[in-house]
C-alpha atoms as a PDB file:
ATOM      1  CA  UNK A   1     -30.244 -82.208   7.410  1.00  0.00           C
ATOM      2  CA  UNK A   2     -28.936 -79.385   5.035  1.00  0.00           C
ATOM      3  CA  UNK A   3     -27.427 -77.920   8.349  1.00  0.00           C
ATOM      4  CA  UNK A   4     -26.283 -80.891   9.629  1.00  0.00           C
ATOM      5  CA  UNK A   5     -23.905 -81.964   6.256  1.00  0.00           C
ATOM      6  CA  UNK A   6     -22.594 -77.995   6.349  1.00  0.00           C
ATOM      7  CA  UNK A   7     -21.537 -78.228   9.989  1.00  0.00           C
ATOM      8  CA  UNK A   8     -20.264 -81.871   9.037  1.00  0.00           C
ATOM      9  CA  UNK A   9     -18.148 -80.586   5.593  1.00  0.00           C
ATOM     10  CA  UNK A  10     -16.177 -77.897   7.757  1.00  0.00           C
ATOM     11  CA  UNK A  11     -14.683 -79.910  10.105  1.00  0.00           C
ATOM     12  CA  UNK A  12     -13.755 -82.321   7.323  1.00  0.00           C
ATOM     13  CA  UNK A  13     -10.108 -83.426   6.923  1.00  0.00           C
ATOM     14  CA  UNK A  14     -10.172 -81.479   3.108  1.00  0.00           C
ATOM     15  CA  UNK A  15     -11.179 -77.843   4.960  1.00  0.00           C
ATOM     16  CA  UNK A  16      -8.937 -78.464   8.479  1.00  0.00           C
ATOM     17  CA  UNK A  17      -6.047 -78.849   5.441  1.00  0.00           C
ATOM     18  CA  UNK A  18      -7.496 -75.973   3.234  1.00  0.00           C
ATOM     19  CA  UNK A  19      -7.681 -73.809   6.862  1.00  0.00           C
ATOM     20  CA  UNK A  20      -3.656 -75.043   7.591  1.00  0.00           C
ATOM     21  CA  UNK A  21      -2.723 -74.000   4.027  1.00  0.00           C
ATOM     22  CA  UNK A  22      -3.891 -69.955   4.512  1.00  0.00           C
ATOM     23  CA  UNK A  23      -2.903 -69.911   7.419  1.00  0.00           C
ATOM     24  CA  UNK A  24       1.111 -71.155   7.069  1.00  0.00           C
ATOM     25  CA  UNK A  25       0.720 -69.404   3.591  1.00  0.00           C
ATOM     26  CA  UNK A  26      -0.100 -66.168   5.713  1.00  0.00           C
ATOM     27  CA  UNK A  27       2.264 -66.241   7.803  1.00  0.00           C
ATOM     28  CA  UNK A  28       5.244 -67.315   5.511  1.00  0.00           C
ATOM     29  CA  UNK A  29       4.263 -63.956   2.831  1.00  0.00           C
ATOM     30  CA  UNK A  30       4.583 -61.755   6.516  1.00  0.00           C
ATOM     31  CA  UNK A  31       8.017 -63.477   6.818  1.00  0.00           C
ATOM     32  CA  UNK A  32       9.386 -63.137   3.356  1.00  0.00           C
ATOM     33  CA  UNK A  33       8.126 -59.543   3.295  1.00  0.00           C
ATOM     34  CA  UNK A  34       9.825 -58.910   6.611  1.00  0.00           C
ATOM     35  CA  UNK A  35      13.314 -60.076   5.390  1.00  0.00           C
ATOM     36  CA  UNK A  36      13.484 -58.879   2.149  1.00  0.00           C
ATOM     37  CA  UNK A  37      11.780 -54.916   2.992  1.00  0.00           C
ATOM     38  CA  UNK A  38      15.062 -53.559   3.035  1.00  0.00           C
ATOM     39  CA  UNK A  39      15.564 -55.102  -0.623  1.00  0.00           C
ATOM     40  CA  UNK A  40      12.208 -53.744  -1.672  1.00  0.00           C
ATOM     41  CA  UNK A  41      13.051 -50.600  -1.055  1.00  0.00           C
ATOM     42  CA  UNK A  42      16.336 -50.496  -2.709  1.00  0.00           C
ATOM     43  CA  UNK A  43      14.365 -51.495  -6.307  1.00  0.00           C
ATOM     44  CA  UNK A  44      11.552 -48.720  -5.374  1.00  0.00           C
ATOM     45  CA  UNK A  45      14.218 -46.330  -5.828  1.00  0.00           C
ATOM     46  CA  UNK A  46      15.979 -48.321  -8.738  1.00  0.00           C
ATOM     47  CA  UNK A  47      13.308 -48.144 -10.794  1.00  0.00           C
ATOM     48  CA  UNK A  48      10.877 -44.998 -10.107  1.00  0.00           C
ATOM     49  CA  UNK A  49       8.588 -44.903 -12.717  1.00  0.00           C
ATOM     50  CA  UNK A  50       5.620 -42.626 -12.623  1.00  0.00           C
ATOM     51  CA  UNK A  51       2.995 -45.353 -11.452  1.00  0.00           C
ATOM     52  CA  UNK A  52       5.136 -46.606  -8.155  1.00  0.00           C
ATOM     53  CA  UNK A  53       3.579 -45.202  -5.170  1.00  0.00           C
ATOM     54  CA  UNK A  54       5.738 -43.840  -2.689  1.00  0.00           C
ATOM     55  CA  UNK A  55       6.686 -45.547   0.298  1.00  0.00           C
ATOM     56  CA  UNK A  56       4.238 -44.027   2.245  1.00  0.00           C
ATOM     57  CA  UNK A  57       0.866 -45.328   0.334  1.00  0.00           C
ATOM     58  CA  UNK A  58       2.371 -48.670   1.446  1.00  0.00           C
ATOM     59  CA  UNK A  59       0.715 -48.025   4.805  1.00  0.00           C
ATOM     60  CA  UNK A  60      -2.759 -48.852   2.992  1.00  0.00           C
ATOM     61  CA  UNK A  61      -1.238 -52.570   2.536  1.00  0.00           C
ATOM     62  CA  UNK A  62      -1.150 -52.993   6.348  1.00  0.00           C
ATOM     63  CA  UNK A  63      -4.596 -52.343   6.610  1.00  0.00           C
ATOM     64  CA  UNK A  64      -5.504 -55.182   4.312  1.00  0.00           C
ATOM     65  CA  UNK A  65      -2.845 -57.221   5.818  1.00  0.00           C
ATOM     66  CA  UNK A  66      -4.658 -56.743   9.431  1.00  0.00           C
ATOM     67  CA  UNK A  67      -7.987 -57.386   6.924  1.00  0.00           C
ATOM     68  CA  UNK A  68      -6.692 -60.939   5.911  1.00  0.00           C
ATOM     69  CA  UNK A  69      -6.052 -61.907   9.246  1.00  0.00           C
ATOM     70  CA  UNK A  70      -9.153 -61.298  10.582  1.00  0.00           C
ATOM     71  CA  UNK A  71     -10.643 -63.322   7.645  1.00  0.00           C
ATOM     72  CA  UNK A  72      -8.136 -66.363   8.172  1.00  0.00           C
ATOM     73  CA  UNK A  73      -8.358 -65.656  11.575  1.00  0.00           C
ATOM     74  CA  UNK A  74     -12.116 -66.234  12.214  1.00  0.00           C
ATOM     75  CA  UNK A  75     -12.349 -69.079   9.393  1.00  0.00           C
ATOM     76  CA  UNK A  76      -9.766 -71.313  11.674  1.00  0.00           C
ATOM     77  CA  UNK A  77     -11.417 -70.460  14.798  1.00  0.00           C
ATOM     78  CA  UNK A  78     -15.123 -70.319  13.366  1.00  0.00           C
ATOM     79  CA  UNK A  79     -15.881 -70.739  10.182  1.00  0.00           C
ATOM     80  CA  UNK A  80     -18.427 -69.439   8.256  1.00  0.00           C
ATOM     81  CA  UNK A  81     -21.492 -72.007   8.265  1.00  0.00           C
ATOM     82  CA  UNK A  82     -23.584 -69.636   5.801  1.00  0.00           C
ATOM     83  CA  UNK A  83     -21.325 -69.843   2.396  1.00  0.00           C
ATOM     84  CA  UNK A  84     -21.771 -72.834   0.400  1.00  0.00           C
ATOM     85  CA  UNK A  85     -19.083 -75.609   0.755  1.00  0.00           C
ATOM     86  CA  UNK A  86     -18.305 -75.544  -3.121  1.00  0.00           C
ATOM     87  CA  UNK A  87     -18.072 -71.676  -2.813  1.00  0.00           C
ATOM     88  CA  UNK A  88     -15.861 -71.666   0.489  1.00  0.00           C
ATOM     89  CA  UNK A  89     -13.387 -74.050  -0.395  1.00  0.00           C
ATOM     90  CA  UNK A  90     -12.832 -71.762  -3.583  1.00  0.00           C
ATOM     91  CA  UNK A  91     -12.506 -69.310  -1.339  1.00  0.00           C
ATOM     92  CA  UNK A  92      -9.868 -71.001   0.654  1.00  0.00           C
ATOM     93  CA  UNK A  93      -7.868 -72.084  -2.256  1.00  0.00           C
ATOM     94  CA  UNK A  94      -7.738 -68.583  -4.348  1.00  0.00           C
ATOM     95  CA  UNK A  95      -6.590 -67.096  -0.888  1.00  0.00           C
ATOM     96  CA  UNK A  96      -3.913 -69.292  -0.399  1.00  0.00           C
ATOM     97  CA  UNK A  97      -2.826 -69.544  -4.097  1.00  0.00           C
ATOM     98  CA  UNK A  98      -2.837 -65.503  -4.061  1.00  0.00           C
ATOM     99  CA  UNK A  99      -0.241 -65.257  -0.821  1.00  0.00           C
ATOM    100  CA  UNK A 100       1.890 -67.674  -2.527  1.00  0.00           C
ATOM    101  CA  UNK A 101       1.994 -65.311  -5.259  1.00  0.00           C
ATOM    102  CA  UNK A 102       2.606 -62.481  -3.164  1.00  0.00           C
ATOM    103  CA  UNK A 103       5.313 -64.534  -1.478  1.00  0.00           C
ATOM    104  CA  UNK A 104       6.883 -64.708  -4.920  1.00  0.00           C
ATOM    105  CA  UNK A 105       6.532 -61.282  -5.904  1.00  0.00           C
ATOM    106  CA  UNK A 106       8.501 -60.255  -3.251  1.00  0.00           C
ATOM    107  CA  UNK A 107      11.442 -62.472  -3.789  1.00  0.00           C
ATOM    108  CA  UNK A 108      11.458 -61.497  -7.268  1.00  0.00           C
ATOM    109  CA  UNK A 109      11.211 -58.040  -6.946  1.00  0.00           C
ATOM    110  CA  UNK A 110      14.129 -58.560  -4.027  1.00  0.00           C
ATOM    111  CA  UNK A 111      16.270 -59.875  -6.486  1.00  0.00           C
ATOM    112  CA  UNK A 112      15.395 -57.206  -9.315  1.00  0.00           C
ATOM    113  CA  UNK A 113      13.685 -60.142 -11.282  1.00  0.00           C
ATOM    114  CA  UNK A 114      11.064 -57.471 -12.418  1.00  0.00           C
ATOM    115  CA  UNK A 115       9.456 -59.303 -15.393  1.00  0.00           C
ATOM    116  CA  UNK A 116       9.269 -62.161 -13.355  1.00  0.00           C
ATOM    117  CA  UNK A 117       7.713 -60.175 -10.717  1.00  0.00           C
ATOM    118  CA  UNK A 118       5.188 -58.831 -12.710  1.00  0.00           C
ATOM    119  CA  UNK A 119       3.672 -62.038 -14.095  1.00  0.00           C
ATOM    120  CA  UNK A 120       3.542 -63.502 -10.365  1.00  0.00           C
ATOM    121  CA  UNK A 121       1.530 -59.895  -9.436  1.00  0.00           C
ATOM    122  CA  UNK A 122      -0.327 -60.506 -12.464  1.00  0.00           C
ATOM    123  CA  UNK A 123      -1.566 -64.084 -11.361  1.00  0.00           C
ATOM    124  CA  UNK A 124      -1.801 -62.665  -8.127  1.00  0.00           C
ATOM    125  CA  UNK A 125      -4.285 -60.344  -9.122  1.00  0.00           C
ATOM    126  CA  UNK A 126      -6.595 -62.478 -11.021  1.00  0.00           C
ATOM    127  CA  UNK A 127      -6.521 -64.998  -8.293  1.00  0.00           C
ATOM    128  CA  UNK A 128      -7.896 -62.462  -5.881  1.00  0.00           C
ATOM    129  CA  UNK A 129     -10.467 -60.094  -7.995  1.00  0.00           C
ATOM    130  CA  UNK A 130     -11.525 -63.883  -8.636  1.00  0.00           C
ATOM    131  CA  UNK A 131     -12.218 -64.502  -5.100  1.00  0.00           C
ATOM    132  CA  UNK A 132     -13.239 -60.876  -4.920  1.00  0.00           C
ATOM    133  CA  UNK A 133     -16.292 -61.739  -7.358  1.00  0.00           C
ATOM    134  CA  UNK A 134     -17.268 -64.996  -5.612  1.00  0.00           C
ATOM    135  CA  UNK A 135     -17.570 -63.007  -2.238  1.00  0.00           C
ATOM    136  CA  UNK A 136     -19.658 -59.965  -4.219  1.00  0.00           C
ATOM    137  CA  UNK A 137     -22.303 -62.890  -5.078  1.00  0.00           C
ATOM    138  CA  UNK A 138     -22.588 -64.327  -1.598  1.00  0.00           C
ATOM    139  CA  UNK A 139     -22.122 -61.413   1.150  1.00  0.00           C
ATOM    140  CA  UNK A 140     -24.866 -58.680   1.748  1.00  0.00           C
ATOM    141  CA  UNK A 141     -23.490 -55.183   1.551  1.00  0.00           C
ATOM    142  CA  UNK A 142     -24.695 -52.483   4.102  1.00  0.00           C
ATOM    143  CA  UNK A 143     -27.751 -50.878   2.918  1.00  0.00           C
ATOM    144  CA  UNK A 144     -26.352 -47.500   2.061  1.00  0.00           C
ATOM    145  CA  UNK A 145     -23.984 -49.651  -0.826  1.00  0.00           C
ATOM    146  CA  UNK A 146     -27.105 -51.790  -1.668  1.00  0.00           C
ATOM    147  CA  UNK A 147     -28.765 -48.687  -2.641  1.00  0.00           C
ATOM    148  CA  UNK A 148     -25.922 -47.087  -4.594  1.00  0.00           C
ATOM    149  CA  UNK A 149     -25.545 -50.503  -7.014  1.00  0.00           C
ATOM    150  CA  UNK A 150     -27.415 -51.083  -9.724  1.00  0.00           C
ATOM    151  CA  UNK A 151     -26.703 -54.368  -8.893  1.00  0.00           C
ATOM    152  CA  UNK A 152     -30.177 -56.501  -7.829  1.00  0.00           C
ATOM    153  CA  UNK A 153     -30.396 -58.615  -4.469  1.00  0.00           C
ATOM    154  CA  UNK A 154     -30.396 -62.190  -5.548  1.00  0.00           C
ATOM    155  CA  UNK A 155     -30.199 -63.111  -2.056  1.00  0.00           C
ATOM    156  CA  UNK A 156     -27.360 -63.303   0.095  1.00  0.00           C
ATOM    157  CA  UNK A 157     -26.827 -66.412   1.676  1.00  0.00           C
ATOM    158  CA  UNK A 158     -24.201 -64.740   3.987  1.00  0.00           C
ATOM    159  CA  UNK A 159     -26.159 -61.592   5.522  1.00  0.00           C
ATOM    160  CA  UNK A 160     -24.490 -60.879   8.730  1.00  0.00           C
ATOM    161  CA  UNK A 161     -22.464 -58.015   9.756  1.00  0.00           C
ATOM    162  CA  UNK A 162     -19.450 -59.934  10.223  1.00  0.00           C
ATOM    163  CA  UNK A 163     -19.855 -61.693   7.559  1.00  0.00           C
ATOM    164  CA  UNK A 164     -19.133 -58.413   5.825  1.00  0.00           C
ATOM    165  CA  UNK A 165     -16.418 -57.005   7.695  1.00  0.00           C
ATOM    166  CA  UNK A 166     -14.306 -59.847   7.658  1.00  0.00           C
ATOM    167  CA  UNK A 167     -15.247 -61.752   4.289  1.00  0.00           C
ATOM    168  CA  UNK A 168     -16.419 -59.462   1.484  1.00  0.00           C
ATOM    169  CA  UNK A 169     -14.277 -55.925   3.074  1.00  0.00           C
ATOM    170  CA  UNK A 170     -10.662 -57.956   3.001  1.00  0.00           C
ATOM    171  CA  UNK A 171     -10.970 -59.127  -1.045  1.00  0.00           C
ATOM    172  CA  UNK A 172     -12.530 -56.395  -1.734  1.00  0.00           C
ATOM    173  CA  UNK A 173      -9.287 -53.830  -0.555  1.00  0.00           C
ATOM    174  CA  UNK A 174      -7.112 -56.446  -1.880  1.00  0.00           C
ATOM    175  CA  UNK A 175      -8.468 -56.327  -5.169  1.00  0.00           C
ATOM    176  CA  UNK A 176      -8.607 -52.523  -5.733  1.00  0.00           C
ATOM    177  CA  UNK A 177      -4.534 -52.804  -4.340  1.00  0.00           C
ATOM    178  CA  UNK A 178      -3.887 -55.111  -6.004  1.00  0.00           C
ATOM    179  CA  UNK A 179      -4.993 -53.107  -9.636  1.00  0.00           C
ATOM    180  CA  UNK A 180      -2.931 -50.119  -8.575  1.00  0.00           C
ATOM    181  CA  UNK A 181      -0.087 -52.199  -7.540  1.00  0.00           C
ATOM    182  CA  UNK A 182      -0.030 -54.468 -11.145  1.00  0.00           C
ATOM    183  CA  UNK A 183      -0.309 -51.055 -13.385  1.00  0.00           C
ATOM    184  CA  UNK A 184       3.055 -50.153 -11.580  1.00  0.00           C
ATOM    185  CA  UNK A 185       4.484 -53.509 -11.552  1.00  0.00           C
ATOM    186  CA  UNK A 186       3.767 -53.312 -15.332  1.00  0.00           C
ATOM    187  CA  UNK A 187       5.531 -49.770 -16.494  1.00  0.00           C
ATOM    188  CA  UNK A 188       8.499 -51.653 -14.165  1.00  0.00           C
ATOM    189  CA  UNK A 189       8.253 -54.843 -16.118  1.00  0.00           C
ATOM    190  CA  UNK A 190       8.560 -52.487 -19.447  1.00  0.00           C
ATOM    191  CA  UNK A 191      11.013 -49.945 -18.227  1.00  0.00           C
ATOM    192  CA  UNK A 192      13.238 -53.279 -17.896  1.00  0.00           C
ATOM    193  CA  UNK A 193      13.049 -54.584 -20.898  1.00  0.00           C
ATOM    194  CA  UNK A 194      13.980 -51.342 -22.740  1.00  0.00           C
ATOM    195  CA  UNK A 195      10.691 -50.264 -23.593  1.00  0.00           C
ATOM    196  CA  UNK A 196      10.278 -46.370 -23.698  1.00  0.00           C
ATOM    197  CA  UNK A 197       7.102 -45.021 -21.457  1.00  0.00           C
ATOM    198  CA  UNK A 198       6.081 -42.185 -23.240  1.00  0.00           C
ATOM    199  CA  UNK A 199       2.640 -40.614 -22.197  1.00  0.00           C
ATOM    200  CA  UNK A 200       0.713 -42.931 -24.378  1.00  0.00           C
ATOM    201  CA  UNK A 201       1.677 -45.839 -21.645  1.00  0.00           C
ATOM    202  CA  UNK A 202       1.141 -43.402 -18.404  1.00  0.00           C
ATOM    203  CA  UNK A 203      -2.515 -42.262 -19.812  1.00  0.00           C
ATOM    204  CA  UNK A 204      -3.682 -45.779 -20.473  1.00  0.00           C
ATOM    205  CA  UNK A 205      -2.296 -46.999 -17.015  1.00  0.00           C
ATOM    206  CA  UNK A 206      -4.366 -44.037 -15.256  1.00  0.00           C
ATOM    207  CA  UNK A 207      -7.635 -44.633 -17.363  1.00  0.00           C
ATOM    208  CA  UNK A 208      -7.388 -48.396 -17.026  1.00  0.00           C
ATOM    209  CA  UNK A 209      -7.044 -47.639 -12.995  1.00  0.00           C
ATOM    210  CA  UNK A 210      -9.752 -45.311 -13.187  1.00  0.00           C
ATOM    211  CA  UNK A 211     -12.536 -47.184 -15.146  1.00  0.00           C
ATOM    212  CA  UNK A 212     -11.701 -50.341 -12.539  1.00  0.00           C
ATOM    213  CA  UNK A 213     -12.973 -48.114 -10.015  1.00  0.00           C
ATOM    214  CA  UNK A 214     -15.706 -46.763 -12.162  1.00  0.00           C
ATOM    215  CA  UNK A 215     -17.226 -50.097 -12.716  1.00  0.00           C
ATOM    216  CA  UNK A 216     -16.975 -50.762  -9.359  1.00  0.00           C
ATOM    217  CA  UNK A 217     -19.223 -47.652  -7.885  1.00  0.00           C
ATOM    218  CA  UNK A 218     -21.455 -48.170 -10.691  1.00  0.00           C
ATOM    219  CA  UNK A 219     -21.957 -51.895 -10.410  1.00  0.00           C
ATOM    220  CA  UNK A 220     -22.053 -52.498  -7.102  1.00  0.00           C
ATOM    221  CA  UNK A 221     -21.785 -48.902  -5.223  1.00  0.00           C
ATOM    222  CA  UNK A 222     -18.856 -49.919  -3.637  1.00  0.00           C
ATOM    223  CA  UNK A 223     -17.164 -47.367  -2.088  1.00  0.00           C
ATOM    224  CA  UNK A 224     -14.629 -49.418  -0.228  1.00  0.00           C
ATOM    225  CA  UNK A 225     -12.721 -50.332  -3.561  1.00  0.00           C
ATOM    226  CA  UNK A 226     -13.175 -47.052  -5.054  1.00  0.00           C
ATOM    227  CA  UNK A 227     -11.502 -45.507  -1.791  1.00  0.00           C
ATOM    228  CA  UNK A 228      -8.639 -47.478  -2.373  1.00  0.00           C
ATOM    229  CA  UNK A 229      -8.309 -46.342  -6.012  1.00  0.00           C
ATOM    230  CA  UNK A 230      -8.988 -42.506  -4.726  1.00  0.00           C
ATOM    231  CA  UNK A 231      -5.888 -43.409  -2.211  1.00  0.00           C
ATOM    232  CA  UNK A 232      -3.457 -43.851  -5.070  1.00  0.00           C
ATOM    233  CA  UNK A 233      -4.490 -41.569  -7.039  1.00  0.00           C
ATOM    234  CA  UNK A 234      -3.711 -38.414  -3.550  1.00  0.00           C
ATOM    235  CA  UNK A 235      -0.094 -40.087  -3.692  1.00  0.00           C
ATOM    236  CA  UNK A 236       0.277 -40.218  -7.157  1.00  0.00           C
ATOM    237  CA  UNK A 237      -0.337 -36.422  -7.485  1.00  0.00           C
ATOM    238  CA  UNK A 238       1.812 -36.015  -4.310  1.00  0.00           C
ATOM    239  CA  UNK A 239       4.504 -37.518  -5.657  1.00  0.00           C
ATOM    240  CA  UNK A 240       3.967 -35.552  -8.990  1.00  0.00           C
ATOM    241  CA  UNK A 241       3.858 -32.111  -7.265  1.00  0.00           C
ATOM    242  CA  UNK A 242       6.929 -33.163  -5.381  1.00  0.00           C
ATOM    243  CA  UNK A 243       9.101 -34.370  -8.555  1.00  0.00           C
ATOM    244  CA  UNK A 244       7.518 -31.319 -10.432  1.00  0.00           C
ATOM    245  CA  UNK A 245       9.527 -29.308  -8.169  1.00  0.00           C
ATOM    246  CA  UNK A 246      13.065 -30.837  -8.569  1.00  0.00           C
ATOM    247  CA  UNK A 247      12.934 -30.307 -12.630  1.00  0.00           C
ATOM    248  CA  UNK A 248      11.805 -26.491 -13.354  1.00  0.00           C
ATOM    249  CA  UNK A 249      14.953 -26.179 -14.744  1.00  0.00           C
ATOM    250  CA  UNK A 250      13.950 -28.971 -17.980  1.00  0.00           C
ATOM    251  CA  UNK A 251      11.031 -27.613 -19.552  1.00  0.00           C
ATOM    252  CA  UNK A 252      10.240 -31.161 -21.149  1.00  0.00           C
ATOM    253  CA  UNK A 253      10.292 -33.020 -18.217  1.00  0.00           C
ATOM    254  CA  UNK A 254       7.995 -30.221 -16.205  1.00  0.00           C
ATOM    255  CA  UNK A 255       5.548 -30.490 -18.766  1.00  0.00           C
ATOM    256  CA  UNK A 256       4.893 -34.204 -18.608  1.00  0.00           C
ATOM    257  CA  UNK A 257       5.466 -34.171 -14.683  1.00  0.00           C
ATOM    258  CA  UNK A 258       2.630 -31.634 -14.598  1.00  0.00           C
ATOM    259  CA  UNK A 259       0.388 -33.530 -16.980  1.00  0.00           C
ATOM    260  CA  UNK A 260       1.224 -36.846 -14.912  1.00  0.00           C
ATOM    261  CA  UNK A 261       0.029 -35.136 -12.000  1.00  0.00           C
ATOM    262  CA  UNK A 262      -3.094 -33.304 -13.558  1.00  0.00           C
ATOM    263  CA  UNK A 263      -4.127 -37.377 -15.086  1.00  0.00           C
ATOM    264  CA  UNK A 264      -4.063 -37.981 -11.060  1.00  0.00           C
ATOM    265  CA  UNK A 265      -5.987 -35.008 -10.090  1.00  0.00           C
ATOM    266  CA  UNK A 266      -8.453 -35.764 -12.415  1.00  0.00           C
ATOM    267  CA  UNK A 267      -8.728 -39.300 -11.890  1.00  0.00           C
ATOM    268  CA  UNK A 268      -9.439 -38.259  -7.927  1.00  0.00           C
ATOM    269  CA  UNK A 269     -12.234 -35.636  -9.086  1.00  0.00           C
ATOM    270  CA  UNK A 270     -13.740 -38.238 -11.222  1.00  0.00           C
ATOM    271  CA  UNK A 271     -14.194 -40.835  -8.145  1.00  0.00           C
ATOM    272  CA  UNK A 272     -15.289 -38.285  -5.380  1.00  0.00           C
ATOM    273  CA  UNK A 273     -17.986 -36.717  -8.033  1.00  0.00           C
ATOM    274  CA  UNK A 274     -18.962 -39.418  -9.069  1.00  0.00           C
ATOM    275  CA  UNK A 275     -19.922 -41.384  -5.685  1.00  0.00           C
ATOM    276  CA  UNK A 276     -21.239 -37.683  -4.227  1.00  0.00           C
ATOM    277  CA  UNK A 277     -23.647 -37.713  -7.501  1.00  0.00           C
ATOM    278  CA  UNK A 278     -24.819 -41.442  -6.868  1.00  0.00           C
ATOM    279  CA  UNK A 279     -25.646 -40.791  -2.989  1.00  0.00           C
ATOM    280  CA  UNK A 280     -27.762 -37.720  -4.134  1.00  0.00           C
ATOM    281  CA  UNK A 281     -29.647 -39.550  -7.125  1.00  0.00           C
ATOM    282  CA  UNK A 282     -29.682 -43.015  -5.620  1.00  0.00           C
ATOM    283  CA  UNK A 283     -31.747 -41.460  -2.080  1.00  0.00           C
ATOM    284  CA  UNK A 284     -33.289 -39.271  -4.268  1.00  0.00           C
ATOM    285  CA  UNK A 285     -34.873 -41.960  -6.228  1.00  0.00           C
ATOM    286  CA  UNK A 286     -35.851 -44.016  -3.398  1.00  0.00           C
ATOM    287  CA  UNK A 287     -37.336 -40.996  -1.609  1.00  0.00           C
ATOM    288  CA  UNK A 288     -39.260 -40.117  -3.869  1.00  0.00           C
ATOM    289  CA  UNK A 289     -40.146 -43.476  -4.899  1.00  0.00           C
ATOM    290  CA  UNK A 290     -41.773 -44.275  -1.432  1.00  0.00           C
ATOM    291  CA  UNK A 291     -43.386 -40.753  -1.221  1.00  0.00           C
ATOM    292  CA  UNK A 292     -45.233 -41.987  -4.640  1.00  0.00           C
ATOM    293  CA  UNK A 293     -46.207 -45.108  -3.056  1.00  0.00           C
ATOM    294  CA  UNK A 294     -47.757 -43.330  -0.127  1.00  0.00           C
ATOM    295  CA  UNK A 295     -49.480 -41.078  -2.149  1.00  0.00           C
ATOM    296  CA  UNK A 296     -50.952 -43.542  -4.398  1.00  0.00           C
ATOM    297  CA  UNK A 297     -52.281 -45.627  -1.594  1.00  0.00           C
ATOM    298  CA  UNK A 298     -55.644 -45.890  -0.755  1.00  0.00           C
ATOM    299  CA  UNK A 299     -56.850 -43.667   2.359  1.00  0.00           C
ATOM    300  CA  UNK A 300     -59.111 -43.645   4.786  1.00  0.00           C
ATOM    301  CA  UNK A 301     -62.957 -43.213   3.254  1.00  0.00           C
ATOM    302  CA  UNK A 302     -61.543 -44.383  -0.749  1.00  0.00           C
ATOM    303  CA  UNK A 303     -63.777 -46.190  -2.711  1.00  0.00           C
ATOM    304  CA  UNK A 304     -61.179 -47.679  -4.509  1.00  0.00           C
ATOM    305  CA  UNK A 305     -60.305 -50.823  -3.972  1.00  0.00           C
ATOM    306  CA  UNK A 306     -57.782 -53.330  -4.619  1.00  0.00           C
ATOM    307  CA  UNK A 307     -58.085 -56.592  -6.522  1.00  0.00           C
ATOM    308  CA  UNK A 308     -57.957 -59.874  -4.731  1.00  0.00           C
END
């Protein structure tokens, strides 16, 4: 019966026009990102703060872009029976809501609207670490992430490989962009307005990005966001060593280049230590664990017994 009402509630009228809305949304943010890249680029070099990647890193939001369209994809051609209705068309709505935003972050940003740009990213960022949270709590990781997080089973109603790949992996890259992405969106927003970004602002922005992806490995060992923060931080310190070289000349401007760039290196060391030391003391644990288990079991011969 259970089954029966699921299978019913997806093909209703409300999730066909939840299923229309990504997908037009989708392609529309494509479209608008299309037309106005030539625009984009013109304020990436308008306004190069310290926190922007480089043109380049931009390559990462293709891969989430190809991410989201598997999702939307396989939800309009067969969607997911496992999630909760309540849960999915949450889902549905916080994905279309977020590539509106995005839609509007790139006209604003096109037309050098930067504070207005930043409070669309902003939205657009809680709108998809929401979603990125609802799909934590409802999609099995693979094992080796299951044993990294200190985060307990509580039972996955979607379990499935797929389920995985194309549900929990696309928020989850989205969400870790989307925090490097609104840290540079904000030292734009401030550079606009007049306000000075001394190192005070540029150390906050890197430990704020860094403890997202701290909380992250630790929580639920997931190494898929904390790659994404390890990606900006290589082109942050890329971009650092190549600006470092253009100002030898200004002793000032070398020494907070070079401090900018040793925040990133750090920040890098932090996440690749830190996820090396988990692996080792999370299969450490559970190795030994199990050998203690076998040891304390009773053998062949024991008088020992166990209670009934």
């Amino acid at each position: 019966m259970r089954i029966t009402s699921q299978l019913r509630g997806l093909h209703s009228r409300r999730m066909l026009l939840l299923r229309l809305a990504m997908a037009l949304s989708f392609v529309i943010c494509l479209w608008r990102n299309a037309a106005n890249a030539l625009a984009l680029d013109d304020v990436r070099q308008r306004h190069p703060t310290v926190m922007v990647l480089p043109r380049e890193a931009d390559q990462l939001y293709w891969v989430v872009v190809f991410f989201l369209f598997g999702f939307i994809g396989r939800e309009c051609i067969v969607p997911c029976a496992d999630l909760p209705l309540p849960q999915l068309e949450i889902l549905y709505t916080l994905t279309s809501l977020g590539l509106v935003l995005q839609t509007v972050c790139f006209e604003a940003a096109s037309a050098d609207c930067m504070v207005v740009a930043f409070g669309a990213m902003s939205a657009l960022w809680l709108s998809m670490f929401a979603a990125y949270v609802l799909v934590l709590e409802n999609v099995e990781p693979p094992h080796v992430f299951a044993t990294l997080s200190i985060h307990k089973d509580v039972g996955y109603p979607c379990r499935r490989v797929s389920d995985y790949l194309w549900m929990r992996v696309p928020f989850t890259l989205y969400a870790s962009w989307l925090g490097a992405t609104t840290i540079a969106s904000l030292t734009v927003a401030l550079a606009t307005v007049g306000v000075p970004l001394d190192m005070y602002i540029y150390i906050s922005c890197f430990s704020t990005l860094l403890m997202a992806n701290v909380v992250a490995l630790l929580w639920q060992g997931d190494l898929v966001f904390a790659s994404v923060g390890a990606w900006a931080f290589v082109w942050l310190e890329m971009k650092s060593a190549g600006e470092k070289t253009l100002v030898v000349a200004n002793s000032d401007e070398f020494a907070a280049i070079s401090a900018i760039q040793a925040m990133a290196t750090l920040g890098l060391c932090v996440l690749v230590s830190l996820a090396v030391i988990l692996l080792l003391v999370r299969f450490y644990v559970r190795r030994t664990t199990q050998a203690r288990s076998q040891f304390n079991a009773p053998y062949y011969g024991s008088t020992s017994s166990t209670p009934c």
